[in-house]
C-alpha atoms as a PDB file:
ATOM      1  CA  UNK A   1      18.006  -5.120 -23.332  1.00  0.00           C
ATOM      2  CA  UNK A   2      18.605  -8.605 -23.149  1.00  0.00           C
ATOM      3  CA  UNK A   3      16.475 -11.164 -21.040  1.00  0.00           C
ATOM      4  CA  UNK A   4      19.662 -11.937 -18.716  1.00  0.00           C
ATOM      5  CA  UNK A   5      20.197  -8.195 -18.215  1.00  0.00           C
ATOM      6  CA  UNK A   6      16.683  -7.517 -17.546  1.00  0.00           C
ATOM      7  CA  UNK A   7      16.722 -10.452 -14.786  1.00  0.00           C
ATOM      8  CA  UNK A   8      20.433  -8.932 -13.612  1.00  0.00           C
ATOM      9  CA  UNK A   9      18.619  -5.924 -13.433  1.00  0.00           C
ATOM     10  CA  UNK A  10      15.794  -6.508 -11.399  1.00  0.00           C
ATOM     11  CA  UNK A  11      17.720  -8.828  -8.836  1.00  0.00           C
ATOM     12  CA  UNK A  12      19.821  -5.526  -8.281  1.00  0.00           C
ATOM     13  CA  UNK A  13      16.351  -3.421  -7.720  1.00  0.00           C
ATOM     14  CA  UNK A  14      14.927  -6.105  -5.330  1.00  0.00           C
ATOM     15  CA  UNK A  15      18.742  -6.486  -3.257  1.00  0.00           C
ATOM     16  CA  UNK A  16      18.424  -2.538  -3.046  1.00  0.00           C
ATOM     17  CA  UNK A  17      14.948  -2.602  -1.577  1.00  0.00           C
ATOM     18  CA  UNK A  18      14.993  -5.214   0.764  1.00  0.00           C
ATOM     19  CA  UNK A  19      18.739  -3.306   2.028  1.00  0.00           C
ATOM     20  CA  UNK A  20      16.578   0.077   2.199  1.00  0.00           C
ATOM     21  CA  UNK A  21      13.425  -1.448   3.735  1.00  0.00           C
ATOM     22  CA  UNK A  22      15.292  -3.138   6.294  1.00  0.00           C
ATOM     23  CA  UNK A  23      17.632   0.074   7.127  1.00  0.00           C
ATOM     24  CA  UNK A  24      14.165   2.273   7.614  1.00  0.00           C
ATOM     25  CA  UNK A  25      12.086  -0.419   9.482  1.00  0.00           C
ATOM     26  CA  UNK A  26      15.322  -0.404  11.820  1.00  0.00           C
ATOM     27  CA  UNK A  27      16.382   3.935  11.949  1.00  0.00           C
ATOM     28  CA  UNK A  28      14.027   5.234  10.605  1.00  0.00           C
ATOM     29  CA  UNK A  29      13.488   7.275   6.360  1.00  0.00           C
ATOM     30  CA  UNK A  30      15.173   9.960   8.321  1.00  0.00           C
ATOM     31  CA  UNK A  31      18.484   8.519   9.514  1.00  0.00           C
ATOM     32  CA  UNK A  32      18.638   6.403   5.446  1.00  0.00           C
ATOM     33  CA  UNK A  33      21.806   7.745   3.402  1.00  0.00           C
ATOM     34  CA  UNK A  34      22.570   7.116   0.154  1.00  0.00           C
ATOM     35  CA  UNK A  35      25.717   5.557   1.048  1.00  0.00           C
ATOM     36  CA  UNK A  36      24.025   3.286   3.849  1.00  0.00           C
ATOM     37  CA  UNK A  37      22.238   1.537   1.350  1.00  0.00           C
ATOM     38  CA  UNK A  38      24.950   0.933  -0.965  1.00  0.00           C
ATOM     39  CA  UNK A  39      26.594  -0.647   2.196  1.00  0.00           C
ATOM     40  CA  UNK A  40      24.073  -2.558   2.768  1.00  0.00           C
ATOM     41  CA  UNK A  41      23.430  -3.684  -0.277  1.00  0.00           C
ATOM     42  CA  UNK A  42      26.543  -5.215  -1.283  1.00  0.00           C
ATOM     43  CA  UNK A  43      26.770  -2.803  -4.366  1.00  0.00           C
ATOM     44  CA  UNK A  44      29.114   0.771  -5.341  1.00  0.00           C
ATOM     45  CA  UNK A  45      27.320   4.312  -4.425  1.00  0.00           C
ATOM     46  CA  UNK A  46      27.339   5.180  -8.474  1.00  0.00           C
ATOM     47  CA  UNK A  47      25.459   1.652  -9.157  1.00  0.00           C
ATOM     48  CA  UNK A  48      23.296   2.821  -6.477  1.00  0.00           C
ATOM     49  CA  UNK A  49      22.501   5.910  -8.389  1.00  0.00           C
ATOM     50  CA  UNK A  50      22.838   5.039 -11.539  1.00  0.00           C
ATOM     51  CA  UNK A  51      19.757   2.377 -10.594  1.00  0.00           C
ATOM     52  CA  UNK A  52      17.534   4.628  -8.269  1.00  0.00           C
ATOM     53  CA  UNK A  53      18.930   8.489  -8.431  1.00  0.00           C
ATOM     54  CA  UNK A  54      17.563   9.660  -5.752  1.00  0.00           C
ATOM     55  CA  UNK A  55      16.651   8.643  -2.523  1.00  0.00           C
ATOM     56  CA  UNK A  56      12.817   9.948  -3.174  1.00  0.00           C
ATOM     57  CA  UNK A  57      12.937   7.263  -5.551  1.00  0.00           C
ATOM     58  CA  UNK A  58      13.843   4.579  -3.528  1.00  0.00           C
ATOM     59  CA  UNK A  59      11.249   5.416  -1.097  1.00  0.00           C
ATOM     60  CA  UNK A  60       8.753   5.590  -4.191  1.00  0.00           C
ATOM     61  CA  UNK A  61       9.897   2.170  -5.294  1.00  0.00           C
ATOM     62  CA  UNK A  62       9.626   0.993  -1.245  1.00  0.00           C
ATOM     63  CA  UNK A  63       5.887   2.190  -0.903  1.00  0.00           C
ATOM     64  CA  UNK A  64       5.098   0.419  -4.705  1.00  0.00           C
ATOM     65  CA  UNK A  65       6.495  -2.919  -3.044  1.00  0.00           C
ATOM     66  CA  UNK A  66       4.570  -2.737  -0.084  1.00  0.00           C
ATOM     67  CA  UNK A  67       1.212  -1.764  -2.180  1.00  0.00           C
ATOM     68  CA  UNK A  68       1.431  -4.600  -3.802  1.00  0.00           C
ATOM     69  CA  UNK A  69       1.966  -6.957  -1.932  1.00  0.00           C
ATOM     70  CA  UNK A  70      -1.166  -5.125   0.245  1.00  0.00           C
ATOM     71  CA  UNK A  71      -3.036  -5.805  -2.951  1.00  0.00           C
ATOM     72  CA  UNK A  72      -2.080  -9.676  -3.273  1.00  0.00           C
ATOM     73  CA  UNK A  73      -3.442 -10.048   0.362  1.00  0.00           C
ATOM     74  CA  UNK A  74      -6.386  -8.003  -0.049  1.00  0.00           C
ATOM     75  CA  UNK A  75      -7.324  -9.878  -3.255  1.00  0.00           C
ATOM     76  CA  UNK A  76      -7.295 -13.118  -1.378  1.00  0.00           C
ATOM     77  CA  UNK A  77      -9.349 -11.817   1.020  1.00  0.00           C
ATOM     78  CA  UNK A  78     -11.859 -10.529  -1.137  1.00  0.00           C
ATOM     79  CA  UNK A  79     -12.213 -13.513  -2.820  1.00  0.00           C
ATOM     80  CA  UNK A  80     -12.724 -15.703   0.110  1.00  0.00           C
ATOM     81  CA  UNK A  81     -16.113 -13.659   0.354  1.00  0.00           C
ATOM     82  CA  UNK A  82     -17.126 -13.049  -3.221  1.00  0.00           C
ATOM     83  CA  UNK A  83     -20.332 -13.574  -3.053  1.00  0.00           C
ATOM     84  CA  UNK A  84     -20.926 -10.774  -0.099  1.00  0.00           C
ATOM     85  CA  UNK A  85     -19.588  -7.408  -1.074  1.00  0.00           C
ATOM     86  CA  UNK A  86     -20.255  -6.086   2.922  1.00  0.00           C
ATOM     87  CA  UNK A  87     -18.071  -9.396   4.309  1.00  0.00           C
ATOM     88  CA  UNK A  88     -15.265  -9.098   1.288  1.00  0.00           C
ATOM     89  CA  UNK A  89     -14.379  -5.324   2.087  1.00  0.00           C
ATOM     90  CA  UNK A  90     -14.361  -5.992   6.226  1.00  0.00           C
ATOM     91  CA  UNK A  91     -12.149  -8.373   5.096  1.00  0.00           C
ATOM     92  CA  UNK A  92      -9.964  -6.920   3.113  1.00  0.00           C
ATOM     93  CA  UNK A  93     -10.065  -3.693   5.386  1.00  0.00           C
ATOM     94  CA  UNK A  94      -9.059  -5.798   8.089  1.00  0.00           C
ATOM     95  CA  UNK A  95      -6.329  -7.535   6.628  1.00  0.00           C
ATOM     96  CA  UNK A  96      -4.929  -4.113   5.237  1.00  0.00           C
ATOM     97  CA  UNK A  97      -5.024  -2.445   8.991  1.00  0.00           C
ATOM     98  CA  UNK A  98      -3.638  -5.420  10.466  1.00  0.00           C
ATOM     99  CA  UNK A  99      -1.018  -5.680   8.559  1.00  0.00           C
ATOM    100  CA  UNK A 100      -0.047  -2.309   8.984  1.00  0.00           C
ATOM    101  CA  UNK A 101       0.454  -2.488  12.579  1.00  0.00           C
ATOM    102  CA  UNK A 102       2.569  -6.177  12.086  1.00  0.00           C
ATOM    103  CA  UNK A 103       4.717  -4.069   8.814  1.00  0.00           C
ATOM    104  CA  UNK A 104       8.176  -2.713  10.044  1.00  0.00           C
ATOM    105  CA  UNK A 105       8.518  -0.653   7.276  1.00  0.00           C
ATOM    106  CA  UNK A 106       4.758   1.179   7.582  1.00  0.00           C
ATOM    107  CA  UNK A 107       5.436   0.977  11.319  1.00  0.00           C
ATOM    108  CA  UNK A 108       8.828   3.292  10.466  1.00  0.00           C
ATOM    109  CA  UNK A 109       6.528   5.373   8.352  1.00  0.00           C
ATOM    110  CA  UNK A 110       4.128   6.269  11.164  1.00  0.00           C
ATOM    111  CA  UNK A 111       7.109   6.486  13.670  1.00  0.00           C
ATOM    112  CA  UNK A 112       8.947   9.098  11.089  1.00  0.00           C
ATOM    113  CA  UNK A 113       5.678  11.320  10.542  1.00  0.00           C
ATOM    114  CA  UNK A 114       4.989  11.588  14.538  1.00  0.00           C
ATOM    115  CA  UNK A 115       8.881  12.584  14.780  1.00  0.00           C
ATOM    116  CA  UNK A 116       8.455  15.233  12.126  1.00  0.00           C
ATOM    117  CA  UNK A 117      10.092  13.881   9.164  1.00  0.00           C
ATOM    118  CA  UNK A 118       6.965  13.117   6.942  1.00  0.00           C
ATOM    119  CA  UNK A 119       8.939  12.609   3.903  1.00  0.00           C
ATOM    120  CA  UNK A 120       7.766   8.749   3.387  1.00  0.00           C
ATOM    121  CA  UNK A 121       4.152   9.283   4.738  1.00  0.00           C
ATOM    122  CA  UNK A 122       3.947  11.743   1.887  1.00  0.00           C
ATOM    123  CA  UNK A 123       3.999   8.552  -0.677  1.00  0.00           C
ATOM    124  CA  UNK A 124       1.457   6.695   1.968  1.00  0.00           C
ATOM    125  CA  UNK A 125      -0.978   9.596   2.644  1.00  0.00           C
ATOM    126  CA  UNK A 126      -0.881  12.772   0.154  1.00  0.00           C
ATOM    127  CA  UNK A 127       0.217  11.975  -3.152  1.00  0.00           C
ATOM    128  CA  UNK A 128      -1.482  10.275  -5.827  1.00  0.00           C
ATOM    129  CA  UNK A 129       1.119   7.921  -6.406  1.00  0.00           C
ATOM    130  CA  UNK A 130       1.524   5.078  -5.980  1.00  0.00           C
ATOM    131  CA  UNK A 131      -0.845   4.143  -3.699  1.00  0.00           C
ATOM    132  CA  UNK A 132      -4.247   5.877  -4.380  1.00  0.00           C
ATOM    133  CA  UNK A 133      -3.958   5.009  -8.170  1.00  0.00           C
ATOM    134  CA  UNK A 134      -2.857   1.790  -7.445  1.00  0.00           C
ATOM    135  CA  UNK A 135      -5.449   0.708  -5.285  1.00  0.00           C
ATOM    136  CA  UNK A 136      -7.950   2.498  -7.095  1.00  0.00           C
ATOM    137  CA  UNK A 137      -7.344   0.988 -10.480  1.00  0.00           C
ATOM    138  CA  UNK A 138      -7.209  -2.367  -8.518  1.00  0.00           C
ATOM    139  CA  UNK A 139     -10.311  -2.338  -6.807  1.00  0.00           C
ATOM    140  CA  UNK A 140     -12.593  -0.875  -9.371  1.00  0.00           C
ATOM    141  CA  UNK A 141     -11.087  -3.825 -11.762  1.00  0.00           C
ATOM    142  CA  UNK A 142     -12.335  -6.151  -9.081  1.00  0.00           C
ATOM    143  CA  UNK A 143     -15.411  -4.602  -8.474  1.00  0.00           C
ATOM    144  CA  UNK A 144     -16.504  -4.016 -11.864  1.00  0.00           C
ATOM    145  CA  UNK A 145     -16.141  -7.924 -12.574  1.00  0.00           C
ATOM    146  CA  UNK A 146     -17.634  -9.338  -8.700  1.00  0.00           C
ATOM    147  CA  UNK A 147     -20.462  -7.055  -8.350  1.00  0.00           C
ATOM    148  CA  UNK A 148     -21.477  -5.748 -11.713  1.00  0.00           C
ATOM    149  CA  UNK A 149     -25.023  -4.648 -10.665  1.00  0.00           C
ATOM    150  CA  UNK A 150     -23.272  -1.638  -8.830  1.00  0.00           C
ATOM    151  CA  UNK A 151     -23.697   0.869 -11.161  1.00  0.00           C
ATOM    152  CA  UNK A 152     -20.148   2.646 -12.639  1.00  0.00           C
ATOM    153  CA  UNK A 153     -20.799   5.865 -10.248  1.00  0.00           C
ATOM    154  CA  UNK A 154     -21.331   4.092  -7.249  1.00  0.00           C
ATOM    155  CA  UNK A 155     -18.919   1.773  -7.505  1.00  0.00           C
ATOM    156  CA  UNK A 156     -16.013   4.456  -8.278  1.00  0.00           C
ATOM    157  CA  UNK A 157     -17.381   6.086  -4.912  1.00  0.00           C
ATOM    158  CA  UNK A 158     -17.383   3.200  -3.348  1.00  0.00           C
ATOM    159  CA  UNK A 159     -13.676   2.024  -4.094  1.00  0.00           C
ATOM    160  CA  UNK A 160     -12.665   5.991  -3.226  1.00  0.00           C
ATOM    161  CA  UNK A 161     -13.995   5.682   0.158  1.00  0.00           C
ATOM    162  CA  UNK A 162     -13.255   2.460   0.751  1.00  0.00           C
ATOM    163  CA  UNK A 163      -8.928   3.335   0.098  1.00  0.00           C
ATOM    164  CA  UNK A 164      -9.080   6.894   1.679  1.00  0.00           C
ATOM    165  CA  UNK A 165     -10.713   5.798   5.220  1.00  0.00           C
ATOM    166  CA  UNK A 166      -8.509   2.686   5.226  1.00  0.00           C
ATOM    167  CA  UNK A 167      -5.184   4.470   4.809  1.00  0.00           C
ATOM    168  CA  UNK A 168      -6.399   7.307   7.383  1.00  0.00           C
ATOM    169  CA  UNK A 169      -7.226   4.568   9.392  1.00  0.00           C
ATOM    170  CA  UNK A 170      -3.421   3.179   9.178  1.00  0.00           C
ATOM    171  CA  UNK A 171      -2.384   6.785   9.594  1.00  0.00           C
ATOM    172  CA  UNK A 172      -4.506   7.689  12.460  1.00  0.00           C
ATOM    173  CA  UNK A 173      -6.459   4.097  13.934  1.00  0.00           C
ATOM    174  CA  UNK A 174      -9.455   5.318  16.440  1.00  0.00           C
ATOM    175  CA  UNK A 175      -9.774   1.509  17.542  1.00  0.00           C
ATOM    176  CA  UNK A 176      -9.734  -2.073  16.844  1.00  0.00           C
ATOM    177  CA  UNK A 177      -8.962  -3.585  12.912  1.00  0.00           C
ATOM    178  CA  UNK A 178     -11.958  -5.754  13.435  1.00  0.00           C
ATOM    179  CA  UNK A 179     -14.492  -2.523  14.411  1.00  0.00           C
ATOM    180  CA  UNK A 180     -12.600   0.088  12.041  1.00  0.00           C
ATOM    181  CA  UNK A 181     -13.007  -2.889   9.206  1.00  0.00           C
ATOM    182  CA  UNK A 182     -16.757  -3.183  10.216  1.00  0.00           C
ATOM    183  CA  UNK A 183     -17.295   0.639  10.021  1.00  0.00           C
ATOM    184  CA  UNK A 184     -15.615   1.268   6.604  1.00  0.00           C
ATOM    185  CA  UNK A 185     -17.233  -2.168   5.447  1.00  0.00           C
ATOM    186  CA  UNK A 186     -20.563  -0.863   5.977  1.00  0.00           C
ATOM    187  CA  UNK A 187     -19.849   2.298   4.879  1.00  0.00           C
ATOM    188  CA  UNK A 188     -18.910   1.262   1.572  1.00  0.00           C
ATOM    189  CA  UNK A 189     -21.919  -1.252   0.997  1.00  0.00           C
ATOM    190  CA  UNK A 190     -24.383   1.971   1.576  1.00  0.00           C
ATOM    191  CA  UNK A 191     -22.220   3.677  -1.913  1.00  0.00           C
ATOM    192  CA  UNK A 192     -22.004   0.991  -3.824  1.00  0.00           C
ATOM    193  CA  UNK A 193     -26.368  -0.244  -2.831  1.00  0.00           C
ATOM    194  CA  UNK A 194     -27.512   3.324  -2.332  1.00  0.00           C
ATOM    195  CA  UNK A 195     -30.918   2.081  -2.121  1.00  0.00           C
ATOM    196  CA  UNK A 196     -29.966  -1.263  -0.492  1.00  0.00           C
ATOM    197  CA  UNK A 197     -30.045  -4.690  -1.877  1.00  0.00           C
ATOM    198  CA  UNK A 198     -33.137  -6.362  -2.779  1.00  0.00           C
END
């Protein structure tokens, strides 16, 4: 494929997302059609599904957006506290939960699964992809190379914990960013320094 079709190509990916991720942050996953994002768009249903195929795949490729662009913040975060493993991951917990609450598309996602259509929280909450691997493989990079006294098992522990309480803390928040952040934080120093930190 040539370059200009490849950059034709991904312009058409990235005017079908934001269409989608503005159509759910506004209805709702449940209420998106096929055709409404077409409309939207500015592009023909059978370009539409030529591209993406199905709408599961649109919300796949929705989710993968938003993940990454988590990770860009969360990477900035962490390395404005480096040198303190306990103050990076409050950090980066607390930008990931407050940004949550400020997202309109994870706001739609929460809104959909307390209605009863789950189908998006699925990709947020229960399967694999994108965002536990994602994060995962993320995280562990980073840790491996900022803390490399943590030993290999503690650190994969650590990084585990650290993703799963944060996105059942989006899911399901039992208080303030700052205090959930602080709890997880601390909670994830104790894996990663079993024995503590001499």
């Amino acid at each position: 494929m040539s370059r200009f079709r490849e950059s034709v190509r991904s312009l058409l990916r990235e005017q079908v997302l934001d269409a989608a991720y503005h159509l759910v942050a506004a209805d709702g996953w449940g209420g998106l059609r096929m055709a409404g994002i077409a409309r939207a768009a500015g592009v023909s249903r059978q370009t539409l599904y030529n591209e993406f195929g199905t709408k599961e795949a649109i919300g796949k490729a929705l989710v993968q957006r938003e993940l990454e662009g988590f990770l860009i913040g969360i990477q900035r975060e962490l390395d404005a506290h480096r040198s303190d493993l306990n103050a990076a991951a409050a950090a980066g917990v607390v930008y990931t939960l407050q940004q949550a609450v400020d997202n309109p598309l994870i706001k739609a996602i929460l809104l959909a699964a307390r209605g009863g259509d789950d189908e998006l929280l699925a990709y947020l909450t229960t399967r694999t992809e994108p965002v536990f691997a994602t994060a995962m493989a993320m995280l562990d990079g980073y840790a491996t190379e900022a803390w490399p006294d943590v030993d290999a098992e503690s650190r994969g522990l650590a990084v585990e914990t650290i993703v799963r309480l944060t996105i059942s803390h989006i899911v399901q928040p039992v208080g303030p960013p700052e205090e959930s952040a602080r709890r997880i934080a601390l909670i994830t120093s104790r894996i990663a320094y079993p024995g503590g930190r001499d």
